[in-house]
C-alpha atoms as a PDB file:
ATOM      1  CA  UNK A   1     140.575  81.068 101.011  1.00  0.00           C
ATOM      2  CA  UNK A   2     138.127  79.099  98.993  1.00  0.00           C
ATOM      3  CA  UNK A   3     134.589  80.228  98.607  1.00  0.00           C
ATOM      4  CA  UNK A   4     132.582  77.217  97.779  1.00  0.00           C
ATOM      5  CA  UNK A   5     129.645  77.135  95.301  1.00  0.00           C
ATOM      6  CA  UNK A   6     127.020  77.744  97.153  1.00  0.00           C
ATOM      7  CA  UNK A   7     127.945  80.328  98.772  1.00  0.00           C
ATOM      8  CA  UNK A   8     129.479  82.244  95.810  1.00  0.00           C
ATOM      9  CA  UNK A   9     125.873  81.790  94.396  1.00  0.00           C
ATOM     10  CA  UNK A  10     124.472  83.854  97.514  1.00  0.00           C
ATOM     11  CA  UNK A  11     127.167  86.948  97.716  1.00  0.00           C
ATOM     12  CA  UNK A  12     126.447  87.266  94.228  1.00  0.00           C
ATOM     13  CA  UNK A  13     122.646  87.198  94.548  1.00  0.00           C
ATOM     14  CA  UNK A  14     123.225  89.714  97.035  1.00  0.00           C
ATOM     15  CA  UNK A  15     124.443  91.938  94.955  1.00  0.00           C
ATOM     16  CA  UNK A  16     122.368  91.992  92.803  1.00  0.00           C
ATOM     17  CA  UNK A  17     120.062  95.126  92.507  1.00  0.00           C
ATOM     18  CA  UNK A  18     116.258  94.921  92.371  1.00  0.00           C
ATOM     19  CA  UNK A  19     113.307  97.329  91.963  1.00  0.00           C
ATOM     20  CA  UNK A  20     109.539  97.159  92.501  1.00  0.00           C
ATOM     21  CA  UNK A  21     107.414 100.317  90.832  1.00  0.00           C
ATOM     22  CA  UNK A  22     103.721 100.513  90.940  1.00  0.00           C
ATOM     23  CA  UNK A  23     101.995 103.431  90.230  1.00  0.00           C
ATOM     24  CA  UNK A  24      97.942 104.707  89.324  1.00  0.00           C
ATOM     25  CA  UNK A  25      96.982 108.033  88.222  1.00  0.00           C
ATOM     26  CA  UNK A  26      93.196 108.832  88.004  1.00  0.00           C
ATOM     27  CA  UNK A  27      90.936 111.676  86.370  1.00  0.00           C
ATOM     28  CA  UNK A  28      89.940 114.043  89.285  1.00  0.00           C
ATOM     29  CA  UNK A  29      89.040 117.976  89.683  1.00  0.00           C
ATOM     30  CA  UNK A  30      89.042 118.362  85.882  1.00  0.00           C
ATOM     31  CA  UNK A  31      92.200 117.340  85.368  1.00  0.00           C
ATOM     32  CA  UNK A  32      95.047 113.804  85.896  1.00  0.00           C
ATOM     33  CA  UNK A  33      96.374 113.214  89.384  1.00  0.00           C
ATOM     34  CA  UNK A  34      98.280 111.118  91.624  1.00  0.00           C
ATOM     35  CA  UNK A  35      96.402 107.714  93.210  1.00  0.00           C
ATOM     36  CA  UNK A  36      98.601 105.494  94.480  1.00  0.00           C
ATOM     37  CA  UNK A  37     102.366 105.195  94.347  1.00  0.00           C
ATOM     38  CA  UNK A  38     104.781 102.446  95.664  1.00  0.00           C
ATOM     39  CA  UNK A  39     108.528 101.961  95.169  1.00  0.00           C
ATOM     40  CA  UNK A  40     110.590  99.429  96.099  1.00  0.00           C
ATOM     41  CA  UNK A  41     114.334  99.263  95.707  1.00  0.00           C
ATOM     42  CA  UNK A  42     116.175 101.527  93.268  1.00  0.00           C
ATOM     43  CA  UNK A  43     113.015 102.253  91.262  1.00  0.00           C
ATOM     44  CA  UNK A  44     111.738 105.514  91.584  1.00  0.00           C
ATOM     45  CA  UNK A  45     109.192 107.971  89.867  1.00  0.00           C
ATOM     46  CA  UNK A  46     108.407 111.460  89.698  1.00  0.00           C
ATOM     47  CA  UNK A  47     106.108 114.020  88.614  1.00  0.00           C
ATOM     48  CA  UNK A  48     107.695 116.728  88.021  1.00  0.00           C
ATOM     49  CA  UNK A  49     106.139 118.944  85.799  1.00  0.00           C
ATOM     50  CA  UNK A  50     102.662 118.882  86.867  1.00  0.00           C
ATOM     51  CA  UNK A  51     100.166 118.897  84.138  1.00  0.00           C
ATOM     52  CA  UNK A  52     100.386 119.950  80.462  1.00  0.00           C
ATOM     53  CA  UNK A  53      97.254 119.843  78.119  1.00  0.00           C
ATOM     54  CA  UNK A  54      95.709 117.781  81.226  1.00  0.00           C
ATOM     55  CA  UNK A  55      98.126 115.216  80.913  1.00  0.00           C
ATOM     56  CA  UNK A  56     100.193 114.502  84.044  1.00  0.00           C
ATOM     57  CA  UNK A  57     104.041 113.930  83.038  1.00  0.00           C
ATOM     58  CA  UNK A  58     106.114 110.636  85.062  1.00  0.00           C
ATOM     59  CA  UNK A  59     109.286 110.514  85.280  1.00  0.00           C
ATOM     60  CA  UNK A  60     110.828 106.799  86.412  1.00  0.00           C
ATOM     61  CA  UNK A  61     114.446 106.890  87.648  1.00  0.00           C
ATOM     62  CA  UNK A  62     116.538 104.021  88.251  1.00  0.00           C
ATOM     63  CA  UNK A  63     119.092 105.267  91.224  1.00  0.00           C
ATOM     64  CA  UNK A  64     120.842 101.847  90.318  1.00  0.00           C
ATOM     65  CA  UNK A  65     123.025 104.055  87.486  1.00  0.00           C
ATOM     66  CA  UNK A  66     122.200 100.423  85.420  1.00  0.00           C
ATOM     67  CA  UNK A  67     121.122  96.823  84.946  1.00  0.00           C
ATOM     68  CA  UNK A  68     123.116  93.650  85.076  1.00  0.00           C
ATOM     69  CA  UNK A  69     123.091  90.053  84.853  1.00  0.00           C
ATOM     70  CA  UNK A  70     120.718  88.613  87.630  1.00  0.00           C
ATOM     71  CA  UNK A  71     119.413  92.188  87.946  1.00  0.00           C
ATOM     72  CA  UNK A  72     115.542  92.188  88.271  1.00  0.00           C
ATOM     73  CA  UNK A  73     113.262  95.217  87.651  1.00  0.00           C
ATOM     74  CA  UNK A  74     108.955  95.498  87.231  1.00  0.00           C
ATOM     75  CA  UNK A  75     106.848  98.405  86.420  1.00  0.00           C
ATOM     76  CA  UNK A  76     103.072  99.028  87.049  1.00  0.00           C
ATOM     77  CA  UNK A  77     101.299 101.648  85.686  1.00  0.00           C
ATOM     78  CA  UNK A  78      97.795 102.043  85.522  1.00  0.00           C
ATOM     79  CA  UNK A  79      95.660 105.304  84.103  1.00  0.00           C
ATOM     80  CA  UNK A  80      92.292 105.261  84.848  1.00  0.00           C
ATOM     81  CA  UNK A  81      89.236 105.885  83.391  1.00  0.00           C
ATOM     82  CA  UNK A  82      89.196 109.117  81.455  1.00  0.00           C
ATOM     83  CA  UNK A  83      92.808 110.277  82.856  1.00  0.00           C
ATOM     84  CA  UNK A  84      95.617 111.081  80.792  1.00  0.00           C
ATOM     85  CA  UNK A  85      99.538 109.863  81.382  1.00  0.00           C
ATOM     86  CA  UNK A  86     102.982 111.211  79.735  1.00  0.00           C
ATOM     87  CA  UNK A  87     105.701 108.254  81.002  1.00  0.00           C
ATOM     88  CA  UNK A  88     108.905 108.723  80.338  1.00  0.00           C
ATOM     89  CA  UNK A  89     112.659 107.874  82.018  1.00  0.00           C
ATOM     90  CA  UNK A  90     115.315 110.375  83.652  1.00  0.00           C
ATOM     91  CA  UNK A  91     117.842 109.014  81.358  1.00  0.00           C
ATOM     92  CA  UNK A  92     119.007 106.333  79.124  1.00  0.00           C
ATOM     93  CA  UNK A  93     118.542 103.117  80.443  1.00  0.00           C
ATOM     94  CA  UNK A  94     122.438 100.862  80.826  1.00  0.00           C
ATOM     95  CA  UNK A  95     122.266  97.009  80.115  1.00  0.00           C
ATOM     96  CA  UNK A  96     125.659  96.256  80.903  1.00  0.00           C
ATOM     97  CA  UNK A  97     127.224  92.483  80.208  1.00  0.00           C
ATOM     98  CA  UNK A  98     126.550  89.229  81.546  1.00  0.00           C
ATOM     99  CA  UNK A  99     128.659  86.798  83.167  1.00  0.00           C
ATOM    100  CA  UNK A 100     125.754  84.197  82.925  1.00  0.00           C
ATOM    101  CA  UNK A 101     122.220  85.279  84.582  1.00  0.00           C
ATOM    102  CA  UNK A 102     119.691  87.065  82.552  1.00  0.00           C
ATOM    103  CA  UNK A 103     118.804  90.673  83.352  1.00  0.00           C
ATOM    104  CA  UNK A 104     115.397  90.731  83.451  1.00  0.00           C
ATOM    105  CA  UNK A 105     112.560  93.169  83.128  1.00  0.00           C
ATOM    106  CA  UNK A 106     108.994  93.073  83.286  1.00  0.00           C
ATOM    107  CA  UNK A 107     106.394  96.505  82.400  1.00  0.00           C
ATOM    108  CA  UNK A 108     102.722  96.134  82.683  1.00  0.00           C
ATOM    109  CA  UNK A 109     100.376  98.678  81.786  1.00  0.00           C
ATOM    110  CA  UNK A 110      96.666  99.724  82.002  1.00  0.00           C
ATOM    111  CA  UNK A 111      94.675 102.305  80.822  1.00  0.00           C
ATOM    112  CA  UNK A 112      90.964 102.720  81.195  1.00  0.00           C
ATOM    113  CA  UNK A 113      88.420 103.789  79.824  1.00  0.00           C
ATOM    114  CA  UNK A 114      88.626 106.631  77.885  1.00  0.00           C
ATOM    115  CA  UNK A 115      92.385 106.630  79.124  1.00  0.00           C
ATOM    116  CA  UNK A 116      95.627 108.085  77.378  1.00  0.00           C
ATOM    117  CA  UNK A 117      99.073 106.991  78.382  1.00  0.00           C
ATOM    118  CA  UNK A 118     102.273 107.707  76.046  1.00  0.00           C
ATOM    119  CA  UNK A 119     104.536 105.006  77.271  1.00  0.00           C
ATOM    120  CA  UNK A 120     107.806 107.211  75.864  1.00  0.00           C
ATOM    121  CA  UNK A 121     111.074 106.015  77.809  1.00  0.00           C
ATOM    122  CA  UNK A 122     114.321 107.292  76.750  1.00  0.00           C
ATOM    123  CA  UNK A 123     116.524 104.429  74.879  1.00  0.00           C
ATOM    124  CA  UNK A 124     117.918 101.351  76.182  1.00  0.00           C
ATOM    125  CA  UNK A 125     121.818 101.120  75.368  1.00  0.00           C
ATOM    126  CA  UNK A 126     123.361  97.559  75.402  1.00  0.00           C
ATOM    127  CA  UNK A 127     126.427  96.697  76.207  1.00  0.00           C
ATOM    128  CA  UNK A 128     128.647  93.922  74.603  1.00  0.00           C
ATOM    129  CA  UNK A 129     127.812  90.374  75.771  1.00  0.00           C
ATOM    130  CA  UNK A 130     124.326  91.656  77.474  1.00  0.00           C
ATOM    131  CA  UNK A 131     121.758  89.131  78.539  1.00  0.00           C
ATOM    132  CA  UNK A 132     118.535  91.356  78.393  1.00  0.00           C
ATOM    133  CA  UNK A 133     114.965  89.526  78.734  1.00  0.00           C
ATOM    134  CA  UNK A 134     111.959  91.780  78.664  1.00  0.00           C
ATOM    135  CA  UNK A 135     108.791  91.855  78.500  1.00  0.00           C
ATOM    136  CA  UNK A 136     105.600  94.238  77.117  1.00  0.00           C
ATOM    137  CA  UNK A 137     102.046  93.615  78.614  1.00  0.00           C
ATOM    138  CA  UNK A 138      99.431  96.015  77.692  1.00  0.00           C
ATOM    139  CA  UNK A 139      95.813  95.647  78.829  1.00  0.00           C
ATOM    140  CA  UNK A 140      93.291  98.639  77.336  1.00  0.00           C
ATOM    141  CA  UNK A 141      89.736  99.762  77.417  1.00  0.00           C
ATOM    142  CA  UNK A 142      87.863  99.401  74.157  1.00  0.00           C
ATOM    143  CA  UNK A 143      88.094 103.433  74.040  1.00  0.00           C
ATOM    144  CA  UNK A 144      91.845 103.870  75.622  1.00  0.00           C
ATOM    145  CA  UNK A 145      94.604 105.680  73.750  1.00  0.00           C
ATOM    146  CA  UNK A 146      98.081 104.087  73.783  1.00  0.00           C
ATOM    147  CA  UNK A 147     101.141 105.336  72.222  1.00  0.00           C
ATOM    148  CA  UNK A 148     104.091 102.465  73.333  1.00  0.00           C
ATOM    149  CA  UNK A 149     107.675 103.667  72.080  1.00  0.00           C
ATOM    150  CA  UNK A 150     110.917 101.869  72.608  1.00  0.00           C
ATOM    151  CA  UNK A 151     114.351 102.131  71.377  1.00  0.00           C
ATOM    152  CA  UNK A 152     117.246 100.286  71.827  1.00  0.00           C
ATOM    153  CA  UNK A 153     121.142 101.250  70.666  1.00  0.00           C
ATOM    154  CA  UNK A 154     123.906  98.623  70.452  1.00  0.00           C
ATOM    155  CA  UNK A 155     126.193  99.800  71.712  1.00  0.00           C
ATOM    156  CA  UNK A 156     128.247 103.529  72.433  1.00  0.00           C
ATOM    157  CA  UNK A 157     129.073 104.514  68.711  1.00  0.00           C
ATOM    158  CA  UNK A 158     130.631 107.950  70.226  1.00  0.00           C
ATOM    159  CA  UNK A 159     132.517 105.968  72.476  1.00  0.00           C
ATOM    160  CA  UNK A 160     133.698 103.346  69.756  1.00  0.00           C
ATOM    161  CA  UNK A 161     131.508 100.189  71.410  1.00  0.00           C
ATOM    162  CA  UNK A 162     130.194  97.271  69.165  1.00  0.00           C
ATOM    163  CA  UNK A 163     128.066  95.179  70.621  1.00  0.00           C
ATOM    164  CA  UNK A 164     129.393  91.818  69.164  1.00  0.00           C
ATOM    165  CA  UNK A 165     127.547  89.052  70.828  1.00  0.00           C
ATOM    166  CA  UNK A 166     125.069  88.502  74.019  1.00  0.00           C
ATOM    167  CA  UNK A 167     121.353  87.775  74.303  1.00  0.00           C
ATOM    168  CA  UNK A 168     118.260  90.156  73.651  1.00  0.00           C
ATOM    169  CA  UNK A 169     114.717  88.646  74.473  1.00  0.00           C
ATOM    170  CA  UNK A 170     112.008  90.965  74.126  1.00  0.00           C
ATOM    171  CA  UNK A 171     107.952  89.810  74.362  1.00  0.00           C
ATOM    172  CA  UNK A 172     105.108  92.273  73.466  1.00  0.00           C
ATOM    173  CA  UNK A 173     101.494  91.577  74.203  1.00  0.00           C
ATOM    174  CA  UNK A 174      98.678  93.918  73.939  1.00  0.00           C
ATOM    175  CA  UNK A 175      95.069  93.330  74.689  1.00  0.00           C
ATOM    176  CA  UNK A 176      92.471  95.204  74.238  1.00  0.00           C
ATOM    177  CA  UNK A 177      89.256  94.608  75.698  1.00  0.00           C
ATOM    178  CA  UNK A 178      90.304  91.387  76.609  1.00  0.00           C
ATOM    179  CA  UNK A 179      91.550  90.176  73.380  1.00  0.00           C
ATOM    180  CA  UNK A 180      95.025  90.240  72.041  1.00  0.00           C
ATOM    181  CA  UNK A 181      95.636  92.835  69.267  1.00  0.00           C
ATOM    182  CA  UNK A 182      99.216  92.877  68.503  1.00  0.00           C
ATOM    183  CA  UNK A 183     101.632  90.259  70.092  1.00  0.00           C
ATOM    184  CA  UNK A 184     105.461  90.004  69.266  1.00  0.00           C
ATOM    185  CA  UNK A 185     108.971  88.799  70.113  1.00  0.00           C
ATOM    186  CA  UNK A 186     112.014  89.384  68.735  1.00  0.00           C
ATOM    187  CA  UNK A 187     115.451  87.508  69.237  1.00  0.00           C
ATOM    188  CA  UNK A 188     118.751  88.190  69.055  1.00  0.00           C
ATOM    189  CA  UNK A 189     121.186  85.223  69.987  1.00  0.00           C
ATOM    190  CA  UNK A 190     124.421  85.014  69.378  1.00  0.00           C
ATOM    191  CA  UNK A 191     126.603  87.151  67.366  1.00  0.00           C
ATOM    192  CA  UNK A 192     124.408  90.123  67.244  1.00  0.00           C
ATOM    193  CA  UNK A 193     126.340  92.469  65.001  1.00  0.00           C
ATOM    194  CA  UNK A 194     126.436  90.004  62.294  1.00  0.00           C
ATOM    195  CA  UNK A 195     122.647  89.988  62.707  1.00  0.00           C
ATOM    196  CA  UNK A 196     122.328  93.630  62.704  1.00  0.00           C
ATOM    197  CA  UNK A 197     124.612  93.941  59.930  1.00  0.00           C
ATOM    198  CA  UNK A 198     122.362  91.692  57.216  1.00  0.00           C
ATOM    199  CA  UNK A 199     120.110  93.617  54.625  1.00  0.00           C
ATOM    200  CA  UNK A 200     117.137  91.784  56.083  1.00  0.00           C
ATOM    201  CA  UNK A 201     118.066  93.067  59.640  1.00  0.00           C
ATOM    202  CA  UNK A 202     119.169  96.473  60.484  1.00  0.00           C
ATOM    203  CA  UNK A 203     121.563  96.930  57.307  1.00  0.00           C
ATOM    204  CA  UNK A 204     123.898  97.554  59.294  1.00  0.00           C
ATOM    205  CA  UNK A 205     122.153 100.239  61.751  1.00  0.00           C
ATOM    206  CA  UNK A 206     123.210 100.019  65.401  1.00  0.00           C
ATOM    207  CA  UNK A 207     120.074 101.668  67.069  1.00  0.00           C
ATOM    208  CA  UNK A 208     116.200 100.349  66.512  1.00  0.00           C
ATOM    209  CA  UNK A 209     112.841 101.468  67.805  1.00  0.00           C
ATOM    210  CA  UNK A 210     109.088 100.761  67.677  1.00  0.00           C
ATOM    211  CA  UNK A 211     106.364 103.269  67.766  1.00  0.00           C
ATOM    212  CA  UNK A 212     102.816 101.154  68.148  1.00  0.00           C
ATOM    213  CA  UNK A 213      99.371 103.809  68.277  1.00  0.00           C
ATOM    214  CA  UNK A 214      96.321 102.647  68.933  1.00  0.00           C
ATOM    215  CA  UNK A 215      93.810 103.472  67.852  1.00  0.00           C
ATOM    216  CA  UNK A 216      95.848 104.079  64.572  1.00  0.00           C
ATOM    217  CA  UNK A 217      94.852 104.375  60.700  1.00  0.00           C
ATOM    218  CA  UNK A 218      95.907 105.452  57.756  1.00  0.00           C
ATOM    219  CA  UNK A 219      95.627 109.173  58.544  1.00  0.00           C
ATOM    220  CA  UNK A 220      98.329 108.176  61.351  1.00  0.00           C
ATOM    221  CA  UNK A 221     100.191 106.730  58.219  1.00  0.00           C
ATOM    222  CA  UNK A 222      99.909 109.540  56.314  1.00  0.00           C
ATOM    223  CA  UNK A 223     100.863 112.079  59.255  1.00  0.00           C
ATOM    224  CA  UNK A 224     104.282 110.498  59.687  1.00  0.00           C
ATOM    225  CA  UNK A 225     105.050 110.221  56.048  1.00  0.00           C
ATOM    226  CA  UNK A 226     103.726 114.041  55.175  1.00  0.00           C
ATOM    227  CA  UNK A 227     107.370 114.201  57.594  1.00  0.00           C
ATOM    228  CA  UNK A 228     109.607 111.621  56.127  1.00  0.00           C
ATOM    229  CA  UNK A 229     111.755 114.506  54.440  1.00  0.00           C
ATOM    230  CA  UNK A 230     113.382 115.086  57.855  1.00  0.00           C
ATOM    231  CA  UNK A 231     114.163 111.474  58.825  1.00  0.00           C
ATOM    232  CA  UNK A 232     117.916 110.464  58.855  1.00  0.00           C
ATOM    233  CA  UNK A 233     117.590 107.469  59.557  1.00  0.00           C
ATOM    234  CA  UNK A 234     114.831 104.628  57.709  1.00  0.00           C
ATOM    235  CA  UNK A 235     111.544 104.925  59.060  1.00  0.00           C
ATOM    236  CA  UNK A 236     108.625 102.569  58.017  1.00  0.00           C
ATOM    237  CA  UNK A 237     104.686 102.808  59.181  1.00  0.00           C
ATOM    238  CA  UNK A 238     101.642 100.961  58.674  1.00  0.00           C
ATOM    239  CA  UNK A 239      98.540 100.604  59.880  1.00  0.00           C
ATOM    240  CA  UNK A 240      95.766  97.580  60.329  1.00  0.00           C
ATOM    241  CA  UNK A 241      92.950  96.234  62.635  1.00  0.00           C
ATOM    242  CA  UNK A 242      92.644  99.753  64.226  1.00  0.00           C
ATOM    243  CA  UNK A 243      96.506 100.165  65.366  1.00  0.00           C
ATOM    244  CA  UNK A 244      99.529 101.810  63.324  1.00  0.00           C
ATOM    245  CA  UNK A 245     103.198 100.659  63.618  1.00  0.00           C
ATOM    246  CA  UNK A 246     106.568 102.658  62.499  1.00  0.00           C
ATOM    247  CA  UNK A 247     109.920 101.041  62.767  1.00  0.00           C
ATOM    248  CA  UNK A 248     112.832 103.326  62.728  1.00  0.00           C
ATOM    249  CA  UNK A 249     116.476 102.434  62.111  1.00  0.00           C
ATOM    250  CA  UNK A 250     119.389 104.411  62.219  1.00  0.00           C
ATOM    251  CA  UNK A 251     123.351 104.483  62.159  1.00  0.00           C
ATOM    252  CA  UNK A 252     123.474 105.956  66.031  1.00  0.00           C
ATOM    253  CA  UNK A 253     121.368 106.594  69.129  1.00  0.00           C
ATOM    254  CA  UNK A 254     121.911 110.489  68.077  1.00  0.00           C
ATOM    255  CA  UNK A 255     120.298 109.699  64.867  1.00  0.00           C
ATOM    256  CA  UNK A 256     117.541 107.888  65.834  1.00  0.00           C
ATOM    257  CA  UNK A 257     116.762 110.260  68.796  1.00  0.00           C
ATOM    258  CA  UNK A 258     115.772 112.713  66.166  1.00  0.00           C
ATOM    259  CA  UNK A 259     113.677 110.513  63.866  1.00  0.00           C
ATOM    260  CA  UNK A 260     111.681 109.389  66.946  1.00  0.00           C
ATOM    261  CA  UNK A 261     110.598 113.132  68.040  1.00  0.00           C
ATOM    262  CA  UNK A 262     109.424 113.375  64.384  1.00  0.00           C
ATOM    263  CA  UNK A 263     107.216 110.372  64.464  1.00  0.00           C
ATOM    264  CA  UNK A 264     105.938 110.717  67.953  1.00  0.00           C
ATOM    265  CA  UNK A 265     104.971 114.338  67.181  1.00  0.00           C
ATOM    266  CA  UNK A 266     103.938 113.783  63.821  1.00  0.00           C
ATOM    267  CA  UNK A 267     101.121 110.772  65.617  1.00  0.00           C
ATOM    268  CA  UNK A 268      99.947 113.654  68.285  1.00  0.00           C
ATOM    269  CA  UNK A 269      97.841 113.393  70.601  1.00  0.00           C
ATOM    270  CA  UNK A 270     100.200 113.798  73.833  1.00  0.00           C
ATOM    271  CA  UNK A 271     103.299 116.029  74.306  1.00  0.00           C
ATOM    272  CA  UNK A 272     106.641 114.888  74.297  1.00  0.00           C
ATOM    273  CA  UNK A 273     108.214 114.759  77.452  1.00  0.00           C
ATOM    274  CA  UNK A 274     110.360 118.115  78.274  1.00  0.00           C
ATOM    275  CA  UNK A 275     113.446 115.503  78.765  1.00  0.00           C
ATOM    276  CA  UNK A 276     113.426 114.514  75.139  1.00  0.00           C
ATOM    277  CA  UNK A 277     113.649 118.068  74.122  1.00  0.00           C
ATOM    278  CA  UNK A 278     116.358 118.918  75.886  1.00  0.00           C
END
């Protein structure tokens, strides 16, 4: 039998999964809890861990085991004023390939005044001929903490993948008080490990991440290379206009793992979520 267009567009949209995730924590009884919650669809979060140093810990879980093309996914997290958030994810995060539609995912976060979140999701590992588009929007207090981390790996080195070609759109925009203070977007088109494997690029790395701390300044400079000793990987940090940035490449996911906990603990402020020390 013939399926005709139409409807082949349909049974495949139906497929598709989906998930909605909208959470708020606020400051109450001396400490961070739980405001408002709503899930939708294979997104899921949990708090598992209660407190630590009065900072509630999140953990998001995506009972989809993955993300493919035409898959659509959006996170909402607010922290309000004077309340203090650990985010993290249950596991690595699977962008598997793309026979033509876009997976797409959208995270928005806010943080109040006096706020602290630590946006610290495990890694994102890509799959040959992905289709990723993502984006970053961050909207903070004038006195709000943020510490935004996220790594991506192309590719299963363990398992022998190379991620040869596909699509990776990713958009970052952070405001605070109203006014944008560090926007960008990277993309990777094409044949991505010919990208990756140019000097300019990755030099031939496999697994990237960014690590953006506001407020940040030198001393947050200075913190992460008083560490740079233990890095196996390359790590680079800088600071301006009030935030500080490290980029961190490495040969494997493994391998950047590692260099991540170093500068996330070496820029303090938060703990590390237990699941990253495991």
């Amino acid at each position: 039998m013939t399926v005709n267009a139409p409807l082949r567009h349909q049974v495949f949209a139906g497929n598709r999964a989906s998930g909605r995730l909208k959470c708020a924590v606020v400051a109450a009884h001396g400490g961070t809890r739980r405001a408002r919650v709503h899930e939708a669809g294979s997104l899921r979060v949990r708090f598992p861990n209660g407190e630590r140093n009065g900072a509630l810990d999140a953990v998001m879980v995506n009972s989809a085991g993955g993300m493919a093309g035409g898959d659509r996914f959006d996170i909402d997290v607010t922290v309000g004023a004077g309340a203090r958030l650990t985010a993290t994810t249950a596991a690595a995060e699977k962008i598997y390939r793309s026979l033509g539609p876009d997976t797409e995912i959208g995270v928005k976060l806010t943080v109040g005044a006096g706020g602290a979140l630590a946006w610290l999701p495990q890694e994102t590992i890509l799959f040959d001929q992905v289709r990723l588009r993502r984006s970053i929007d961050v909207a903070l207090a004038k006195d709000a903490n943020l510490i935004l981390t996220e790594a991506i790996v192309f590719g299963r080195s363990a398992m022998g993948e190379t991620v040869r070609s596909g699509r990776f759109f990713d958009r970052w925009r952070v405001r605070r008080n109203g006014t944008l203070v560090f926007a960008e977007t990277l993309r990777l088109d094409g044949e991505i490990a010919e990208r990756l494997a140019q000097s300019a690029s990755a030099n031939g790395g496999v697994a990237v991440a960014t690590v953006l701390k506001l407020p940040g300044d030198d001393a947050s400079v200075a913190a992460v290379r008083a560490v740079e000793q233990d890095f196996a990987g390359e790590v680079g940090v800088s600071a301006w206009n009030g935030l500080a940035l490290a980029r961190l490449v490495a040969p494997d996911g493994a391998t950047l793992r590692r260099d991540l906990i170093g500068v996330a603990a070496a820029l303090g402020g938060m703990p590390l979520p237990r699941l990253w020390l495991n």
